[in-house]
N, C-alpha and C. Protein backbone atom coordinates (compact mmCIF):
# COMPACT_ATOMS: atom_id res chain seq x y z
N UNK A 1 -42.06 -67.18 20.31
CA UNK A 1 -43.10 -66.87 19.33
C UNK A 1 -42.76 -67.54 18.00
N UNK A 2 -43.88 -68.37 17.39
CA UNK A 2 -43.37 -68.86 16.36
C UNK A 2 -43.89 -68.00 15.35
N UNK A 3 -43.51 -67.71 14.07
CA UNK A 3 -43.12 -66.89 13.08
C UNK A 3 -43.52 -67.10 11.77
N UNK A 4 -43.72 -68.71 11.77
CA UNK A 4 -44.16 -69.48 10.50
C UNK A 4 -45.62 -70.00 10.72
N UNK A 5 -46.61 -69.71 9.94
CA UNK A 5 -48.15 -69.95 10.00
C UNK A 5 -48.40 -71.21 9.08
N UNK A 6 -48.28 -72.32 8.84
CA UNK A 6 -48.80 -73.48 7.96
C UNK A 6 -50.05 -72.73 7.53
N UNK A 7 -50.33 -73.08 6.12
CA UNK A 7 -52.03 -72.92 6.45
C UNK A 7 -52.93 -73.28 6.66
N UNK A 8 -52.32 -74.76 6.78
CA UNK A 8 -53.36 -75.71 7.37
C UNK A 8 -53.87 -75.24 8.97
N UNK A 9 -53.01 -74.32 9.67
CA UNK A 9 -53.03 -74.23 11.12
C UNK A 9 -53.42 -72.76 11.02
N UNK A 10 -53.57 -71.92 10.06
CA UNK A 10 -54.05 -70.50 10.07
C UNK A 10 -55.73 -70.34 10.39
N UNK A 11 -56.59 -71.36 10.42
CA UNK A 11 -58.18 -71.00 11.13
C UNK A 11 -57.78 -70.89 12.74
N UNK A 12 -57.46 -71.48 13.16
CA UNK A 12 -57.01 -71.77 14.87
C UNK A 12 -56.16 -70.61 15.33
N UNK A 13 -55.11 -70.21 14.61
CA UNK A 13 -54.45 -69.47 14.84
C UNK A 13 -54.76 -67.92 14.56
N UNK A 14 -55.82 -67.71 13.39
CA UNK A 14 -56.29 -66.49 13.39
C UNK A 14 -57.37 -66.28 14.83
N UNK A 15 -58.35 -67.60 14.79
CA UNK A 15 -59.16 -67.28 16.19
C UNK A 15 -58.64 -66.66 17.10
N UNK A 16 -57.04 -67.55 17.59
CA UNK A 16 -56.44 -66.54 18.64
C UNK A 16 -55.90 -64.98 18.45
N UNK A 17 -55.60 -64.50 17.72
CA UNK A 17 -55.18 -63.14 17.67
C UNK A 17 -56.88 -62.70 17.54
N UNK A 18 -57.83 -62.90 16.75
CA UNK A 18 -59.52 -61.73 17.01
C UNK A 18 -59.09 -62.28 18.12
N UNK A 19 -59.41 -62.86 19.34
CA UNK A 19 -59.68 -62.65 20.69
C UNK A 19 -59.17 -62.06 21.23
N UNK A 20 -57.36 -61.98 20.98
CA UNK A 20 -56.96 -60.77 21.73
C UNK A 20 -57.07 -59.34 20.89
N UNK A 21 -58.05 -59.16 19.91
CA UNK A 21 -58.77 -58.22 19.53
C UNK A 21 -57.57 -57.20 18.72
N UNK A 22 -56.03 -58.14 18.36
CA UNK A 22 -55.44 -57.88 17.51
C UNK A 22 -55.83 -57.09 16.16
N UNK A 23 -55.16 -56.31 15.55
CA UNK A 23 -55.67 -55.49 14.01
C UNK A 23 -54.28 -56.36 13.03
N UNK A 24 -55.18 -57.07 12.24
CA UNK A 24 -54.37 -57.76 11.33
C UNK A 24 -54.09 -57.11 9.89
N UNK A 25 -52.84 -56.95 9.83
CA UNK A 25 -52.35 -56.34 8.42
C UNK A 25 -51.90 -57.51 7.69
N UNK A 26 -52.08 -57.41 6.75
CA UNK A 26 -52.07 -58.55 5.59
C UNK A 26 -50.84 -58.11 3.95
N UNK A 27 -49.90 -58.30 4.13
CA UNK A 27 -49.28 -58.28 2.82
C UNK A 27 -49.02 -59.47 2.10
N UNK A 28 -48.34 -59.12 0.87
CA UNK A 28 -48.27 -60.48 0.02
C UNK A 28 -47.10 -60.31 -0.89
N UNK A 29 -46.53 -61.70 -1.45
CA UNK A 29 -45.35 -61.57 -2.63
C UNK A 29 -44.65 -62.36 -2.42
N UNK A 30 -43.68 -61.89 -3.56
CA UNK A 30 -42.58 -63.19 -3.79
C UNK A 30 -41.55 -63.16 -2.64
N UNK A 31 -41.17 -61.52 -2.92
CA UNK A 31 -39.48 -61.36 -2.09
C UNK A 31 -38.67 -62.41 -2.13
N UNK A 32 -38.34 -62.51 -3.40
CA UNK A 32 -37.21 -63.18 -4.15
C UNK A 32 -35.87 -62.96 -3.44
N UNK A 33 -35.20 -61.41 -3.99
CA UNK A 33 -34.07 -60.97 -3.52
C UNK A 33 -34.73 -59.77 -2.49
N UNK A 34 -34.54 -60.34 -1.47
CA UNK A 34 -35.10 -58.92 -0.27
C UNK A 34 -34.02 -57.58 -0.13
N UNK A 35 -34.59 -56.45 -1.04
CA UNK A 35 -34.28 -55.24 -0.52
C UNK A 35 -34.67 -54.04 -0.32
N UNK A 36 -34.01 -52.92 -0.57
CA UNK A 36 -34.51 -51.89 0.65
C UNK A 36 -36.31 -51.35 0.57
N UNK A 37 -36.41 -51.51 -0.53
CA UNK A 37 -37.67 -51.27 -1.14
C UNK A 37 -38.71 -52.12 -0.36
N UNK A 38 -38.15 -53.43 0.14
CA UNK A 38 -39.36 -54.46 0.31
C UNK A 38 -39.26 -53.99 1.84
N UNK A 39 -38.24 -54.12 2.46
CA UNK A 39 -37.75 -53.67 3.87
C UNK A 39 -38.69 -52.34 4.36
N UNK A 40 -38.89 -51.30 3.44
CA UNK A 40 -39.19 -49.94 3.59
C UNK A 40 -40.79 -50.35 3.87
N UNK A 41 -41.64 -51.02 3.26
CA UNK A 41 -42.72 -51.67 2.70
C UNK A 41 -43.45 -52.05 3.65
N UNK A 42 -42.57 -53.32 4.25
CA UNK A 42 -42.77 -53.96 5.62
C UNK A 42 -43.27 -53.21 6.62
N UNK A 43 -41.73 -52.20 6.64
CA UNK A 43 -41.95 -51.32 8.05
C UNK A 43 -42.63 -50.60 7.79
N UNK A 44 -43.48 -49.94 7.07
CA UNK A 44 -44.62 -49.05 7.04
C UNK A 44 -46.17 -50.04 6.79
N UNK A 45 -45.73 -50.88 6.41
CA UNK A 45 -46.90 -51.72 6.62
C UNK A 45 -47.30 -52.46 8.25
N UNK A 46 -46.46 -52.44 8.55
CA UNK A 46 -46.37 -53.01 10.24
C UNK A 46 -47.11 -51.77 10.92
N UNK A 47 -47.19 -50.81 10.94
CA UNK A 47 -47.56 -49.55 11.33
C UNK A 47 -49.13 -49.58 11.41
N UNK A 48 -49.26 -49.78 10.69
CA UNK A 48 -51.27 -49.96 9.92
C UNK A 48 -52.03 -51.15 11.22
N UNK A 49 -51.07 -51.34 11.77
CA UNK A 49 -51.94 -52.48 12.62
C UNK A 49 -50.86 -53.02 13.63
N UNK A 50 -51.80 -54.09 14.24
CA UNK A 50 -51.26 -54.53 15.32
C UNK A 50 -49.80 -55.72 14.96
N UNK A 51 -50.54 -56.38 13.81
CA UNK A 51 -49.63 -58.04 13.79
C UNK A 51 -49.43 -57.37 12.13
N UNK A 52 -48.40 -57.83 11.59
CA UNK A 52 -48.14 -57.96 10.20
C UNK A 52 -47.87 -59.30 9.74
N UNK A 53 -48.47 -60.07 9.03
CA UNK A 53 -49.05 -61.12 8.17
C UNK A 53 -48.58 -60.75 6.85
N UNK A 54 -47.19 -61.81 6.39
CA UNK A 54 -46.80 -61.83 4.78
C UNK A 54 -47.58 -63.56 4.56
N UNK A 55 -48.03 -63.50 2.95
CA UNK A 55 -48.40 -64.27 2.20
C UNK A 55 -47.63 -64.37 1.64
N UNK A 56 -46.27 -65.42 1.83
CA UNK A 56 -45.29 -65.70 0.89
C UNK A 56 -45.86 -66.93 -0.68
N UNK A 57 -45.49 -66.36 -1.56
CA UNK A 57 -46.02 -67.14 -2.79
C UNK A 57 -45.15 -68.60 -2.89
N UNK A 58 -45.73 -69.52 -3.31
CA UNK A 58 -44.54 -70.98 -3.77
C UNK A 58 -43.61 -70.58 -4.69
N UNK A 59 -42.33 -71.00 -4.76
CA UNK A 59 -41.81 -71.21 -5.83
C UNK A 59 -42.14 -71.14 -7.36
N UNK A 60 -43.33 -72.04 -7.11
CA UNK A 60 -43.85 -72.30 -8.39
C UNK A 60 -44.63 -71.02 -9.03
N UNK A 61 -44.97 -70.50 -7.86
CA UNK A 61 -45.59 -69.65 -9.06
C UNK A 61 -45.06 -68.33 -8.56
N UNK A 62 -43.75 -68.03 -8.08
CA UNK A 62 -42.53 -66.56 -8.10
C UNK A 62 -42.68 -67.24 -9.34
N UNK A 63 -42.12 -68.33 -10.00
CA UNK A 63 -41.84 -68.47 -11.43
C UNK A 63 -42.66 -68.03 -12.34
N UNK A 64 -43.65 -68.08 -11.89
CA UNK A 64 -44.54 -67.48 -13.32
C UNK A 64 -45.16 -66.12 -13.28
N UNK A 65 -44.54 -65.86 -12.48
CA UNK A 65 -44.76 -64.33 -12.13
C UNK A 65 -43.40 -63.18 -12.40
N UNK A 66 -42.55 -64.03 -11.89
CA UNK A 66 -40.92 -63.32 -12.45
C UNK A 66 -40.34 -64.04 -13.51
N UNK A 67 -40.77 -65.02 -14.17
CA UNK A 67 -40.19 -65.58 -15.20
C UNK A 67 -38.80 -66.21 -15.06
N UNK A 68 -37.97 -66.84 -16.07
CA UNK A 68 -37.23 -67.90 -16.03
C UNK A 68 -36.47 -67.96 -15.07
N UNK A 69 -35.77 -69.06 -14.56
CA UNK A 69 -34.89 -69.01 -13.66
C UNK A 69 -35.20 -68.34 -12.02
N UNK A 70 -36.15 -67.78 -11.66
CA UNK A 70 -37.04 -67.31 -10.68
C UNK A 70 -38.10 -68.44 -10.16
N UNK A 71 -37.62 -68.62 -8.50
CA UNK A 71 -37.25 -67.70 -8.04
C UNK A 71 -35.54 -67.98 -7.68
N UNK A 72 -34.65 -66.50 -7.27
CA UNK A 72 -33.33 -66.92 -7.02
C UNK A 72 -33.25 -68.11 -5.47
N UNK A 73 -34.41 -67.45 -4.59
CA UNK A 73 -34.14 -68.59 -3.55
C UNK A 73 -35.31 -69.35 -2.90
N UNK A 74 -35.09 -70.14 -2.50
CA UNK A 74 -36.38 -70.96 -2.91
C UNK A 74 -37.60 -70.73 -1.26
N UNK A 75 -38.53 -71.21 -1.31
CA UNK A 75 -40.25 -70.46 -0.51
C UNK A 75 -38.95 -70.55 0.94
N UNK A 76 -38.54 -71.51 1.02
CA UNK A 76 -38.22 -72.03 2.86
C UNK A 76 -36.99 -70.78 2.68
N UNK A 77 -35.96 -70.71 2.15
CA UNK A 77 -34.90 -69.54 2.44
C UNK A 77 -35.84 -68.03 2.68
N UNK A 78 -36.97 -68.19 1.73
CA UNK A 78 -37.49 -66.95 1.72
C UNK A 78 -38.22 -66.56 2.85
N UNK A 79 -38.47 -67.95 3.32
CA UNK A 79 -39.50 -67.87 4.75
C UNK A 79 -38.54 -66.99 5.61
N UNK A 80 -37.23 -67.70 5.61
CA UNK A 80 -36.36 -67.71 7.09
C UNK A 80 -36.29 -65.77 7.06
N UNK A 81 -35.24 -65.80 6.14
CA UNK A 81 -34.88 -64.65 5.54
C UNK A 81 -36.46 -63.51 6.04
N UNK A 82 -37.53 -63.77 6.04
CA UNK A 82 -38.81 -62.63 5.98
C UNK A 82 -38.92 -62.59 7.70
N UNK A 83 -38.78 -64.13 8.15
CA UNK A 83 -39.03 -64.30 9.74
C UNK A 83 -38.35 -63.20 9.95
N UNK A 84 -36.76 -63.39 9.66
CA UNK A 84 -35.76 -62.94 10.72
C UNK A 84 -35.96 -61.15 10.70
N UNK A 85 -36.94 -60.35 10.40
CA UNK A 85 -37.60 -58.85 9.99
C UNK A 85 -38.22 -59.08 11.23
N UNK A 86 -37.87 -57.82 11.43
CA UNK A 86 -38.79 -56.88 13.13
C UNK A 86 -39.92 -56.64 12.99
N UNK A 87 -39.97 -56.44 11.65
CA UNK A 87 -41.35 -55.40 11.10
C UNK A 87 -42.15 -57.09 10.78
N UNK A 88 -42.01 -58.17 10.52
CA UNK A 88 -42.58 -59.18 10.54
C UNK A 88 -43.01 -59.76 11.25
N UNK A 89 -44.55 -59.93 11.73
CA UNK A 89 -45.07 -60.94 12.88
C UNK A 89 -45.13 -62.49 11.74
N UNK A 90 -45.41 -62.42 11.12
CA UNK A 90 -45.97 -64.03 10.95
C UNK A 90 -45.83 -64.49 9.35
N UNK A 91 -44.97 -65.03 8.99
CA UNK A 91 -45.24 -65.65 7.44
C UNK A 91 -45.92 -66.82 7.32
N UNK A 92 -46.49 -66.90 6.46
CA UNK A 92 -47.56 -67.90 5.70
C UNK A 92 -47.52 -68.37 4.59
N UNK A 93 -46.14 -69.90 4.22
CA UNK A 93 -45.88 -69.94 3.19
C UNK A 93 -46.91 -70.62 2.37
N UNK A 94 -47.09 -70.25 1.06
CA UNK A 94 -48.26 -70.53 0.52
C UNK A 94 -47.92 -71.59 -0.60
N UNK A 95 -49.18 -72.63 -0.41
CA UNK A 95 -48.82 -73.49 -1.85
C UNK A 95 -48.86 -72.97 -3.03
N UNK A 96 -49.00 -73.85 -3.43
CA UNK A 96 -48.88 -72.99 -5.36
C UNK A 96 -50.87 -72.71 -5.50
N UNK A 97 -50.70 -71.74 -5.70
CA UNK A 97 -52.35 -71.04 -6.00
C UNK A 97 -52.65 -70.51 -7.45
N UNK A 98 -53.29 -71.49 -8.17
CA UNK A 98 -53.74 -71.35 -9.29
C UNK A 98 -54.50 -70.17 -10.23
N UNK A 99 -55.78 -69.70 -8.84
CA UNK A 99 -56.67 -68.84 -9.52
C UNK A 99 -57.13 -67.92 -8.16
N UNK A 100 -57.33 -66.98 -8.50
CA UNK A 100 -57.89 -66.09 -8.04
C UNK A 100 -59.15 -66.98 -6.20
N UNK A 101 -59.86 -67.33 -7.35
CA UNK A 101 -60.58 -68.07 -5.81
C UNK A 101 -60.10 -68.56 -4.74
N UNK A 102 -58.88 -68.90 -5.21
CA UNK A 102 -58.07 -69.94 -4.02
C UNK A 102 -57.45 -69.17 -3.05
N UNK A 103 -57.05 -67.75 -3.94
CA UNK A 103 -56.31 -66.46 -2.88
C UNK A 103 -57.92 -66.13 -1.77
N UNK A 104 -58.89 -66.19 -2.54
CA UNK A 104 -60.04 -65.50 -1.88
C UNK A 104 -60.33 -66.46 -0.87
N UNK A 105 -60.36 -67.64 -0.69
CA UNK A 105 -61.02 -68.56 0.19
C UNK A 105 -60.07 -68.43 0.99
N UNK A 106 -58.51 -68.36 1.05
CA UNK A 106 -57.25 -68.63 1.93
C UNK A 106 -57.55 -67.07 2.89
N UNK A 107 -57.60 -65.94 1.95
CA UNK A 107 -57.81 -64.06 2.73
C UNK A 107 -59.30 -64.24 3.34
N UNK A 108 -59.96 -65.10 3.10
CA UNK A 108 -61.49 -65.17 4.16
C UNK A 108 -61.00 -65.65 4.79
N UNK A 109 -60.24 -66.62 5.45
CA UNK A 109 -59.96 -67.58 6.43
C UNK A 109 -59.34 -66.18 7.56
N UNK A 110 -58.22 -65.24 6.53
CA UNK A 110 -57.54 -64.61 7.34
C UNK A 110 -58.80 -63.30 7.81
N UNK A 111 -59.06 -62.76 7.26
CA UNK A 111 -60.08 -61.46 6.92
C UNK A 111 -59.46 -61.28 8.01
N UNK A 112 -58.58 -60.00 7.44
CA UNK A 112 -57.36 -59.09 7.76
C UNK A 112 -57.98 -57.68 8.09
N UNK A 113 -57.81 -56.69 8.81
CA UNK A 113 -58.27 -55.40 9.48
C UNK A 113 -58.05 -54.29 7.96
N UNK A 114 -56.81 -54.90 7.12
CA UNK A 114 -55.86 -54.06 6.52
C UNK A 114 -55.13 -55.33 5.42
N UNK A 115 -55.24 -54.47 4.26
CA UNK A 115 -54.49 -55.04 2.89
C UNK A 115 -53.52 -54.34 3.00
N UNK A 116 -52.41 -54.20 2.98
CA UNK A 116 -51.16 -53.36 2.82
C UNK A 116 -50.68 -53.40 1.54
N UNK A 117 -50.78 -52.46 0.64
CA UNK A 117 -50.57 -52.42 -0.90
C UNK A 117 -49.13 -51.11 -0.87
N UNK A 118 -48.54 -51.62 -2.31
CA UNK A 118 -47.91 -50.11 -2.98
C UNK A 118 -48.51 -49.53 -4.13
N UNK A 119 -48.27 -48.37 -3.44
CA UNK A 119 -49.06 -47.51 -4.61
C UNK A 119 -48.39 -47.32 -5.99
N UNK A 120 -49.27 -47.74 -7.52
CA UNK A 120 -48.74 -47.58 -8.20
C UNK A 120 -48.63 -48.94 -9.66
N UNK A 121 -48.56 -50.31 -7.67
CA UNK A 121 -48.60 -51.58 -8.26
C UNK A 121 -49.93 -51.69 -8.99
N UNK A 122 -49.95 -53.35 -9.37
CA UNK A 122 -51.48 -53.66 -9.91
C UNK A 122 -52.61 -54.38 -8.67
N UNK A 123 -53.26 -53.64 -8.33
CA UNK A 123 -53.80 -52.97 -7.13
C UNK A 123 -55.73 -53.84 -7.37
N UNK A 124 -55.88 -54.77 -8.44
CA UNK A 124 -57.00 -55.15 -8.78
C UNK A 124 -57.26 -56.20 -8.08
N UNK A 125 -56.25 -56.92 -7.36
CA UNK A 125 -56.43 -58.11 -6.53
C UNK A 125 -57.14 -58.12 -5.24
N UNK A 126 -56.11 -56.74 -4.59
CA UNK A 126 -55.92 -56.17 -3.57
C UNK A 126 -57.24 -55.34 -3.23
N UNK A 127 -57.97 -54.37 -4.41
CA UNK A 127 -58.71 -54.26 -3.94
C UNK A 127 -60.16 -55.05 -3.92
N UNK A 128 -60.07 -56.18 -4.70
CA UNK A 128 -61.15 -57.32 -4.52
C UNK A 128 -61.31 -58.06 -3.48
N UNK A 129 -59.69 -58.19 -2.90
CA UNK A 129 -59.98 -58.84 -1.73
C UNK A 129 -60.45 -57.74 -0.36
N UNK A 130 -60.22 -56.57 -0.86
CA UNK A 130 -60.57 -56.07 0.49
C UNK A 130 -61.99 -55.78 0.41
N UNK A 131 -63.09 -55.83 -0.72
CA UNK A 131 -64.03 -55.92 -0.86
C UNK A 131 -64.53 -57.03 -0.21
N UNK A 132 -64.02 -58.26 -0.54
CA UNK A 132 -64.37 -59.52 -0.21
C UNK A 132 -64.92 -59.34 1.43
N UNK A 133 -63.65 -59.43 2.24
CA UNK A 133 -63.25 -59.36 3.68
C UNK A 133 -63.64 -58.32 4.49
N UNK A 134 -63.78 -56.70 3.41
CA UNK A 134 -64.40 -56.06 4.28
C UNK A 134 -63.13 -55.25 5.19
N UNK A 135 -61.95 -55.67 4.70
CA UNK A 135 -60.53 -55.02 5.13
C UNK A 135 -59.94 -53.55 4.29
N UNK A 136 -59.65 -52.86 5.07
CA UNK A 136 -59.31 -51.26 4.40
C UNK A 136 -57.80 -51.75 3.65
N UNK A 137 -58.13 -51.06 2.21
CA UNK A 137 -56.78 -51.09 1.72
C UNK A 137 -56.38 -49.82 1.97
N UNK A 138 -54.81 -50.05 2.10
CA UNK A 138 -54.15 -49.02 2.75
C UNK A 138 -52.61 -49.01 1.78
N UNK A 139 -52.64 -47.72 1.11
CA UNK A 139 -51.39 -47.98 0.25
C UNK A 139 -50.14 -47.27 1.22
N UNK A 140 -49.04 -48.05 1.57
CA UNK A 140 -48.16 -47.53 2.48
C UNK A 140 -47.05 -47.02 2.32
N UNK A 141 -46.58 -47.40 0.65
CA UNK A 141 -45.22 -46.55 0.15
C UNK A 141 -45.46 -46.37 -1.67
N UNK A 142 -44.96 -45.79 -1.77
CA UNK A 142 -45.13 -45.82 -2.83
C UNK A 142 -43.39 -46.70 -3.76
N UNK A 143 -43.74 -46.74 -5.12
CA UNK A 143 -42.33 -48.03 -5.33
C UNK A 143 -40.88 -47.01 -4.48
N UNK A 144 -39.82 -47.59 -3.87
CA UNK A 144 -38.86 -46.77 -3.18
C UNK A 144 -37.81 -46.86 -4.34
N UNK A 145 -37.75 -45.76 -4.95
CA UNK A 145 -36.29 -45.34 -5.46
C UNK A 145 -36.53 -45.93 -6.91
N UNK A 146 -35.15 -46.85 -7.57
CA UNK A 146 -34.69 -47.73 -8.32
C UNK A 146 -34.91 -49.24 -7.99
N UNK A 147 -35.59 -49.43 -6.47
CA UNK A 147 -35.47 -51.05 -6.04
C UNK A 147 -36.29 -51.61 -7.27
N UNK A 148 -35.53 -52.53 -7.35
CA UNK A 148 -36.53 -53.67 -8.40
C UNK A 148 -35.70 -55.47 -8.50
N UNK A 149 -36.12 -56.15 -7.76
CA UNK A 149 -35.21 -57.07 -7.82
C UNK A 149 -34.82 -58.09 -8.82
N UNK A 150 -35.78 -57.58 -10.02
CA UNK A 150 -35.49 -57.65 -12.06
C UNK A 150 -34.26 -56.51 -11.89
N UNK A 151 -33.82 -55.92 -11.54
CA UNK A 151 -33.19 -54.60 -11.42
C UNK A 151 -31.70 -55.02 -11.02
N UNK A 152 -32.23 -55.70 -9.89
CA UNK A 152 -30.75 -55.97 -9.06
C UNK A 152 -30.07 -57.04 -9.80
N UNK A 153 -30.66 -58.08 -9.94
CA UNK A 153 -30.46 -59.40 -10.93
C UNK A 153 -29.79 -59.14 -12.13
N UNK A 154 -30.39 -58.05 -12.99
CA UNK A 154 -29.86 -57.60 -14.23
C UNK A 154 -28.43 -56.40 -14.11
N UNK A 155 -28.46 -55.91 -13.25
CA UNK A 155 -27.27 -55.11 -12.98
C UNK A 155 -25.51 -56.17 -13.05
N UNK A 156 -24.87 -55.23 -13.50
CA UNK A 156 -23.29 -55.99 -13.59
C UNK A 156 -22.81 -55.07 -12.41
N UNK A 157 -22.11 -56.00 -11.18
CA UNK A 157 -21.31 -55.61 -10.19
C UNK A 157 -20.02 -54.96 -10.56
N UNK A 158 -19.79 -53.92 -10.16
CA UNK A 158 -18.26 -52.95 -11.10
C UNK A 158 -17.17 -53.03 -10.04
């Protein structure tokens, strides 16, 4: 089973999962430094449906979203690193996406069963696109604990 979705190859490849009448869950993000928080996330997002679908972000724009020096590892480590998750059917590394439309035309292509959100986050994207597509947002954890991987980064090891 391959693990990595181009998106050039995601129309063809979504056809096949609707036919086998698959329920597609749809998450999204940087996952910079992957931990327990994002892990927890996954696996309750995998739950909501049949296949779980991450929208990994480019490089370029973890950077402008986490600011300097971000991201710590770059889209392809982040790919491998998300593959190698149980709770992961399929990553979809994404080019650099400018505006809003470009997320919307890429989530029509997918029009996902299920948005998998945390509750709490900024939730205005998430629920536009599930307007869009017609996909239930579904908030599946709420933030876990202290995780924050601004958090982990900024911490001194004792």
């Amino acid at each position: 089973m391959r693990k990595v979705v181009p998106v050039g190859q995601l129309p063809g490849f979504i056809r096949s999962l609707k036919k086998k009448n698959l329920k597609i869950v749809l998450a999204g993000g940087c996952f910079d430094v992957l931990h327990l928080g994002h892990v927890i996330f996954l696996q309750k997002a995998k739950k909501k449906g049949d296949v779980l679908m991450v929208m990994l972000e480019s490089d370029r724009k973890a950077g402008e979203l986490k600011g300097e020096n971000r991201p710590i590892h770059t889209q392809k480590g982040r790919t491998e690193i998300l593959s190698a998750l149980e709770a992961v059917d399929y990553v979809v590394p994404l080019p650099y996406m400018r505006n809003d439309a470009e997320y919307d035309r890429l989530v029509g292509k997918i029009m996902p069963d299920v948005i998998a959100a945390t509750v709490g986050g900024n939730n205005i994207h998430h629920q536009r696109l599930s307007k869009l597509t017609g996909a239930k947002l579904k908030f599946v954890t709420k933030k876990i604990g202290n995780y924050s991987t601004s958090k982990i980064l900024n911490s001194t090891v004792q």
